[in-house]
Protein backbone atom coordinates (compact mmCIF):
# COMPACT_ATOMS: atom_id res chain seq x y z
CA UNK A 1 17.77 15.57 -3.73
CA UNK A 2 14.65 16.96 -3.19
CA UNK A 3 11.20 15.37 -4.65
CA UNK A 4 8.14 17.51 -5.69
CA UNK A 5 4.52 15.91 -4.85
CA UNK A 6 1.14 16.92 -5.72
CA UNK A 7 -1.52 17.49 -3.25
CA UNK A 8 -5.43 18.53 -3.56
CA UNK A 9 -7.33 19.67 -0.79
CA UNK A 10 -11.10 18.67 -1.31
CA UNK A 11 -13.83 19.37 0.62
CA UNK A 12 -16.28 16.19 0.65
CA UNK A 13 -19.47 15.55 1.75
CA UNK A 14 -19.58 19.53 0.91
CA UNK A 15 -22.31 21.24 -1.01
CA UNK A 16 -20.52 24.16 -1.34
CA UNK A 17 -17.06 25.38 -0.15
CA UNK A 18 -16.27 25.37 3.52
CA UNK A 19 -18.77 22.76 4.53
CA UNK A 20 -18.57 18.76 4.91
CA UNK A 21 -15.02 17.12 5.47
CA UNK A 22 -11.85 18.42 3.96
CA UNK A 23 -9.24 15.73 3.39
CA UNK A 24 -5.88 16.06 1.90
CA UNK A 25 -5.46 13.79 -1.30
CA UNK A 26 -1.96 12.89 -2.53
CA UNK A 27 -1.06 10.91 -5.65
CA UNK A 28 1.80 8.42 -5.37
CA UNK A 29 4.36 7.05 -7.93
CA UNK A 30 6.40 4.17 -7.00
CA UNK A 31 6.87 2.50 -3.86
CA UNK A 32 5.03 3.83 -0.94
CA UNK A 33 8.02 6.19 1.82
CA UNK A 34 8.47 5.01 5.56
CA UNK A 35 4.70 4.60 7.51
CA UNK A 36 6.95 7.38 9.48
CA UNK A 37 7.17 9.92 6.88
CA UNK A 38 3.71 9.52 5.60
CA UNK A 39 2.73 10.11 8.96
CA UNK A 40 4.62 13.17 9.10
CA UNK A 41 2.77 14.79 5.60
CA UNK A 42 -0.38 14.19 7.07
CA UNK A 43 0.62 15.77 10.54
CA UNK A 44 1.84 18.61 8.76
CA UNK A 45 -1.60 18.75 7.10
CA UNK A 46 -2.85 18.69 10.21
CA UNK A 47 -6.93 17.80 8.63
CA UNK A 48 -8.55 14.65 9.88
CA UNK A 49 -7.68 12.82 6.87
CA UNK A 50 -4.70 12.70 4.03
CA UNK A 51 -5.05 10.13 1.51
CA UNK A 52 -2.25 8.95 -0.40
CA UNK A 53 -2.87 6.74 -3.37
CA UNK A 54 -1.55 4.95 -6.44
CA UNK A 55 -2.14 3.11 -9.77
CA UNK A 56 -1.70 -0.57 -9.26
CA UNK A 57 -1.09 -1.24 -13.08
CA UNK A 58 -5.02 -2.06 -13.51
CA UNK A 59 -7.11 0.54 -15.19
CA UNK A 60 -9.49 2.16 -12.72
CA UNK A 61 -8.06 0.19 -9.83
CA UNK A 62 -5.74 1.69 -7.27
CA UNK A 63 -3.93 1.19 -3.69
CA UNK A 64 -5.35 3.85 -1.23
CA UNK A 65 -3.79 4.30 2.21
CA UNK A 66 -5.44 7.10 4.88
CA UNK A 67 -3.55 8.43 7.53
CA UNK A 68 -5.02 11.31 10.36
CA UNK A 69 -2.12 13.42 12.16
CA UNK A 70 -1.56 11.03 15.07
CA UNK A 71 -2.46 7.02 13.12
CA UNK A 72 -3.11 4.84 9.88
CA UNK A 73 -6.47 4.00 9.74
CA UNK A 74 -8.26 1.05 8.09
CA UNK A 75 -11.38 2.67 6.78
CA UNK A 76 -12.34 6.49 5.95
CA UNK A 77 -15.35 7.42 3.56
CA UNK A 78 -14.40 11.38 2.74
CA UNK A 79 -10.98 10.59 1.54
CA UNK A 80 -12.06 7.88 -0.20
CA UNK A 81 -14.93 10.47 -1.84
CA UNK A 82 -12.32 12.81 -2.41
CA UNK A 83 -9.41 10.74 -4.09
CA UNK A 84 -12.29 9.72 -6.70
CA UNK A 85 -12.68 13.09 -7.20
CA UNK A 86 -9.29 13.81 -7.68
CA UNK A 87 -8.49 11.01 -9.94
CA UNK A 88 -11.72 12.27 -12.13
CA UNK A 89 -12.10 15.93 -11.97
CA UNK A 90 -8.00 16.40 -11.41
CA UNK A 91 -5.99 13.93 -13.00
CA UNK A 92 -5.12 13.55 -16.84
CA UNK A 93 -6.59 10.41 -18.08
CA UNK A 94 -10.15 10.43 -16.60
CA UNK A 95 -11.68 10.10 -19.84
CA UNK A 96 -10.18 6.48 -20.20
CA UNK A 97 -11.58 5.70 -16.97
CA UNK A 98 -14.49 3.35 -15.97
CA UNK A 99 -17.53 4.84 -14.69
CA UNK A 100 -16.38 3.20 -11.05
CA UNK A 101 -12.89 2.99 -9.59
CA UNK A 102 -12.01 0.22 -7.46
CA UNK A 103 -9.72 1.06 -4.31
CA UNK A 104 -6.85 -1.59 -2.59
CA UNK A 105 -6.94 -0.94 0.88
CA UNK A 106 -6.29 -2.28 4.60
CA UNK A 107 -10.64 -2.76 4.62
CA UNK A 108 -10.70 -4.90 1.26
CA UNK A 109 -11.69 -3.94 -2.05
CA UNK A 110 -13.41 -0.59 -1.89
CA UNK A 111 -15.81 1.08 -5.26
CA UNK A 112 -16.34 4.10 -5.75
CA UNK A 113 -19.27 5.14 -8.46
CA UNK A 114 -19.86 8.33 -10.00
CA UNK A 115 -22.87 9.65 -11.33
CA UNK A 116 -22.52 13.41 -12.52
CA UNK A 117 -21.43 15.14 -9.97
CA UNK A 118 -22.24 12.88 -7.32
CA UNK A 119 -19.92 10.24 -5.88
CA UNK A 120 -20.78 6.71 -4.22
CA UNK A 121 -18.85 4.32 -1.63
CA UNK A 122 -19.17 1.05 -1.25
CA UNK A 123 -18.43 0.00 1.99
CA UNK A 124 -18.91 -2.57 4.22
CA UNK A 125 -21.46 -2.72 7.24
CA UNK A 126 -20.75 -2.43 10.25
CA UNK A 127 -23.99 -3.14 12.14
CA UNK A 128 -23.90 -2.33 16.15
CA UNK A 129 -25.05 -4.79 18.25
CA UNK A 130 -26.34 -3.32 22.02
CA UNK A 131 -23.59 -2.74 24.73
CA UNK A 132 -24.79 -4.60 27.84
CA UNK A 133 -23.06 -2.14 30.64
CA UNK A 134 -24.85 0.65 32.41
CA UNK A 135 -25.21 4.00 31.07
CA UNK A 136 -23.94 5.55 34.00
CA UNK A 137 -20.62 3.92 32.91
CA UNK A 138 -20.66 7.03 30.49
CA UNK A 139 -21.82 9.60 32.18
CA UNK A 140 -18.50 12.11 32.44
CA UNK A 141 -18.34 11.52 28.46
CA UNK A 142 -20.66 14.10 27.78
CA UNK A 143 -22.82 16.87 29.33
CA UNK A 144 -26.06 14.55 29.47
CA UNK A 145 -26.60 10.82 29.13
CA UNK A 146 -27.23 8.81 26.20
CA UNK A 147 -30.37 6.59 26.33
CA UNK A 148 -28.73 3.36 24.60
CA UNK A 149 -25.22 2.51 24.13
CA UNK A 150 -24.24 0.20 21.08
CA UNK A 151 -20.83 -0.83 19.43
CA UNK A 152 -19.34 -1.80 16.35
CA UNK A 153 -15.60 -0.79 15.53
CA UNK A 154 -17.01 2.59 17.14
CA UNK A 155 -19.01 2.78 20.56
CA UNK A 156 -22.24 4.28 19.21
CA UNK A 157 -23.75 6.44 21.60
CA UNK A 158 -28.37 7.28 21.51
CA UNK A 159 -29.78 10.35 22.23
CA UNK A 160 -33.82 11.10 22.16
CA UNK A 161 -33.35 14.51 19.70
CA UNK A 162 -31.79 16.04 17.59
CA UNK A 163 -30.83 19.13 19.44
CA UNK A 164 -29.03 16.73 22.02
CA UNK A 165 -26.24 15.71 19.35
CA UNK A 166 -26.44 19.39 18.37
CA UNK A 167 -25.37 20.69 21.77
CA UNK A 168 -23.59 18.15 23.32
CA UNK A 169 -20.40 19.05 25.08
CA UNK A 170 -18.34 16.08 24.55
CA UNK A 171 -15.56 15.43 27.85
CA UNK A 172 -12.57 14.38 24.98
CA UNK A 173 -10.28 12.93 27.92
CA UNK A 174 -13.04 10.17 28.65
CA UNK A 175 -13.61 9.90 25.32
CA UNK A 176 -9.97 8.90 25.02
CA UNK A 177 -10.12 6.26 27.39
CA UNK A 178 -12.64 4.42 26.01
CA UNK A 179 -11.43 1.02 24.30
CA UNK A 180 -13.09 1.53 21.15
CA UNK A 181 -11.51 3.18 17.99
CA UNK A 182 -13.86 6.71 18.02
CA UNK A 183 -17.73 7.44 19.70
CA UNK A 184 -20.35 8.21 17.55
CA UNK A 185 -23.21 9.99 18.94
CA UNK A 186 -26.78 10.22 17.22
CA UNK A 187 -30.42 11.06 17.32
CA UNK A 188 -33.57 11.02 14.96
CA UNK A 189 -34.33 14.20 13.06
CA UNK A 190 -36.31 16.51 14.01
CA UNK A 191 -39.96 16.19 12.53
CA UNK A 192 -39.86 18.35 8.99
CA UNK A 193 -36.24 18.18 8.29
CA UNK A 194 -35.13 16.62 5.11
CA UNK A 195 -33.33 14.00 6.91
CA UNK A 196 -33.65 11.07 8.69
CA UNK A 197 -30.81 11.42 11.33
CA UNK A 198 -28.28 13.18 12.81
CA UNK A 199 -24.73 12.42 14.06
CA UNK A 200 -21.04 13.38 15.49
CA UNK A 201 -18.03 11.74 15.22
CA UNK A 202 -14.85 12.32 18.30
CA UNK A 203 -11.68 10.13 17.56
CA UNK A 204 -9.87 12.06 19.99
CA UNK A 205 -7.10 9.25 20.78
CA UNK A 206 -6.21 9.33 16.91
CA UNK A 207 -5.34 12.85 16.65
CA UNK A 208 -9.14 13.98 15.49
CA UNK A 209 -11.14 15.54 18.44
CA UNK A 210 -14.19 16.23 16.47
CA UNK A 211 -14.20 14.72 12.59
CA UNK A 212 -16.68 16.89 10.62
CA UNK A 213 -18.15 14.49 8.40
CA UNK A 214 -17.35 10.76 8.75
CA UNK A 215 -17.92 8.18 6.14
CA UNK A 216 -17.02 5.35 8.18
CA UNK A 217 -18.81 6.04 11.02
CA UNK A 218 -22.13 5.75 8.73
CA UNK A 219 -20.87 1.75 8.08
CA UNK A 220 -22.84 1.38 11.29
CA UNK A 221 -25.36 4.34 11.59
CA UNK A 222 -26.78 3.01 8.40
CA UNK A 223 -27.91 -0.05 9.33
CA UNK A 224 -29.10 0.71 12.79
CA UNK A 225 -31.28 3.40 11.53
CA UNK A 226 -32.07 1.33 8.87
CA UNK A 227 -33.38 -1.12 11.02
CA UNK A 228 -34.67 1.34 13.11
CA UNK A 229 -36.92 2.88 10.94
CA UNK A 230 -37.95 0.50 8.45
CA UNK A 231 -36.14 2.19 5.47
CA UNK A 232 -33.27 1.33 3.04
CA UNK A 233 -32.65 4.81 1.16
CA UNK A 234 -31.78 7.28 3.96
CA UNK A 235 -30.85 11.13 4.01
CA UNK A 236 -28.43 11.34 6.86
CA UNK A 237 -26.66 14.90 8.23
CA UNK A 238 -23.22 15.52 10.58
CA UNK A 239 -23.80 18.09 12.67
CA UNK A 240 -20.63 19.52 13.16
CA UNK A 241 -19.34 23.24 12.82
CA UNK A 242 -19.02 22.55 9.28
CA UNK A 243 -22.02 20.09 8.66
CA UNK A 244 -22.37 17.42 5.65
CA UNK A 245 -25.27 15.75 3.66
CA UNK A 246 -24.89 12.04 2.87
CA UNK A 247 -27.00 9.91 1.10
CA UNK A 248 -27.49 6.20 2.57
CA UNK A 249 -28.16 3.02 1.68
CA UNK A 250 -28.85 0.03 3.32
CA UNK A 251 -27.40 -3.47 1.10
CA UNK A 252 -27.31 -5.67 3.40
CA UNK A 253 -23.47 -6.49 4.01
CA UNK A 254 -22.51 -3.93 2.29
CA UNK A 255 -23.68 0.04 2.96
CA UNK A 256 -23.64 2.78 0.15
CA UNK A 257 -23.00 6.60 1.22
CA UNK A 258 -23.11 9.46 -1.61
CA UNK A 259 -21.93 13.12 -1.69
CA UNK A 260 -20.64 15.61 -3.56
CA UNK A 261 -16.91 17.26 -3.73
CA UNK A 262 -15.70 20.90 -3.46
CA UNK A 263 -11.94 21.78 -4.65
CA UNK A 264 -10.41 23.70 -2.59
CA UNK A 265 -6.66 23.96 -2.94
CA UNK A 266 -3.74 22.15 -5.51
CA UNK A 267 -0.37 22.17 -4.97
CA UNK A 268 2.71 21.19 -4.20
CA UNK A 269 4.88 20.08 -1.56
CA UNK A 270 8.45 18.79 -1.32
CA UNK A 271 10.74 16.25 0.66
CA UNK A 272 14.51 15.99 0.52
């Protein structure tokens, strides 16, 4: 017999169409398929992200899984982003809903707030503490070295300007070996620009060489800049190829990161 699914693909992060992150967004009925054939729908997706989710019998609340094309992952911000937008802009229903939604996952309770047409996680912080091994450790991961490497759940990687995380020419087969789950690299703006800092995000041992814009990875570029700085509201930008605007701020334990959706595609797929 074969089944019929819906699927959105949503560009987050994304002021306009064919910027920030797109992620795949699939709503579930029922009990979840084999971790084996979800893996499979996002591989054939083939984006950085597909999120599957589904009503838990709670208004506004819902289970969320994300998967890339290579691993399940325990935290991602722009499929997070973009199931809220799907479940508001794209579902039936959304007028019932409360203004926040409130997300089951591997990472705990996760909200999600909407105001107009901008949407806010609440995640958790993941503040880096420094990495005590020398920076010539690194040097093949890149084309130049960083000046300070820190770690969280991600090996965070310092550069002195912006331009550095703009050109750098990351070496993805170090970048695999390293025993962290992704590297993060980062600088201050540049004086003038309308944000505070700059980063890029390479999972390349999960399937994502370069992610373009990376929720997660801002659970612990948040409140190192944050500290950094002196500041609790923060404008942060990805610098990929596609490039992404989040807004930041520092709670404490907790981190909040804003954006804006684009819709890109719905459809449907099907599985015998």
């Amino acid at each position: 017999m074969i089944e019929e699914y819906k699927i959105y693909q949503i560009d987050a992060f994304a002021d306009s169409l064919f910027k920030g992150n797109p992620a795949a967004v699939v709503p579930w009925k029922g009990e979840w398929l084999s971790d084996t054939v979800l893996l499979q729908i996002a591989a054939e997706n083939n984006l950085s992200e597909t999120a599957f989710y589904r009503s838990n019998g709670k208004p506004g609340e819902f289970d969320l899984r994300w998967f890339t094309p290579g691993v399940e992952v325990d935290l991602c911000g722009h499929a997070t982003l973009a199931s809220a937008f799907a479940i508001y802009e794209l579902e039936e229903g959304a007028n019932t809903l409360p203004s926040s939604l409130r997300f089951h996952t591997k990472s705990g309770i996760l909200e999600v707030f909407r105001e107009k047409d901008l949407y806010y996680l609440d995640f958790p912080s993941r503040a880096p503490v420094v990495l005590e091994q020398s920076l010539h450790d690194f040097a093949e991961c890149f084309d130049i070295l960083p000046r300070q490497v820190w770690k969280a759940r991600d090996i965070l990687f310092l550069f002195e300007k912006e331009s550095d995380v703009r050109n750098l020419v990351p070496n993805f087969e170090k970048i695999k070996e390293l025993p962290y789950f992704a590297a993060i690299v980062t600088a201050p703006a540049d004086a003038g620009k309308p944000y505070d800092f700059v980063s890029r995000f390479f999972a390349p041992a999960k399937g994502v060489p370069e992610d373009p814009v990376t929720g997660s990875a801002h659970c612990t570029l948040i409140p190192y800049w944050s500290n950094r700085i002196g500041k609790k509201y923060l404008r942060a930008y990805q610098a990929s190829k596609r490039g992404g605007h989040l807004l930041c701020e520092d709670r404490g334990e907790r981190v909040r990161i804003g954006g804006t959706c684009k819709l890109y595609l719905k459809g449907s797929f099907y599985l015998e």
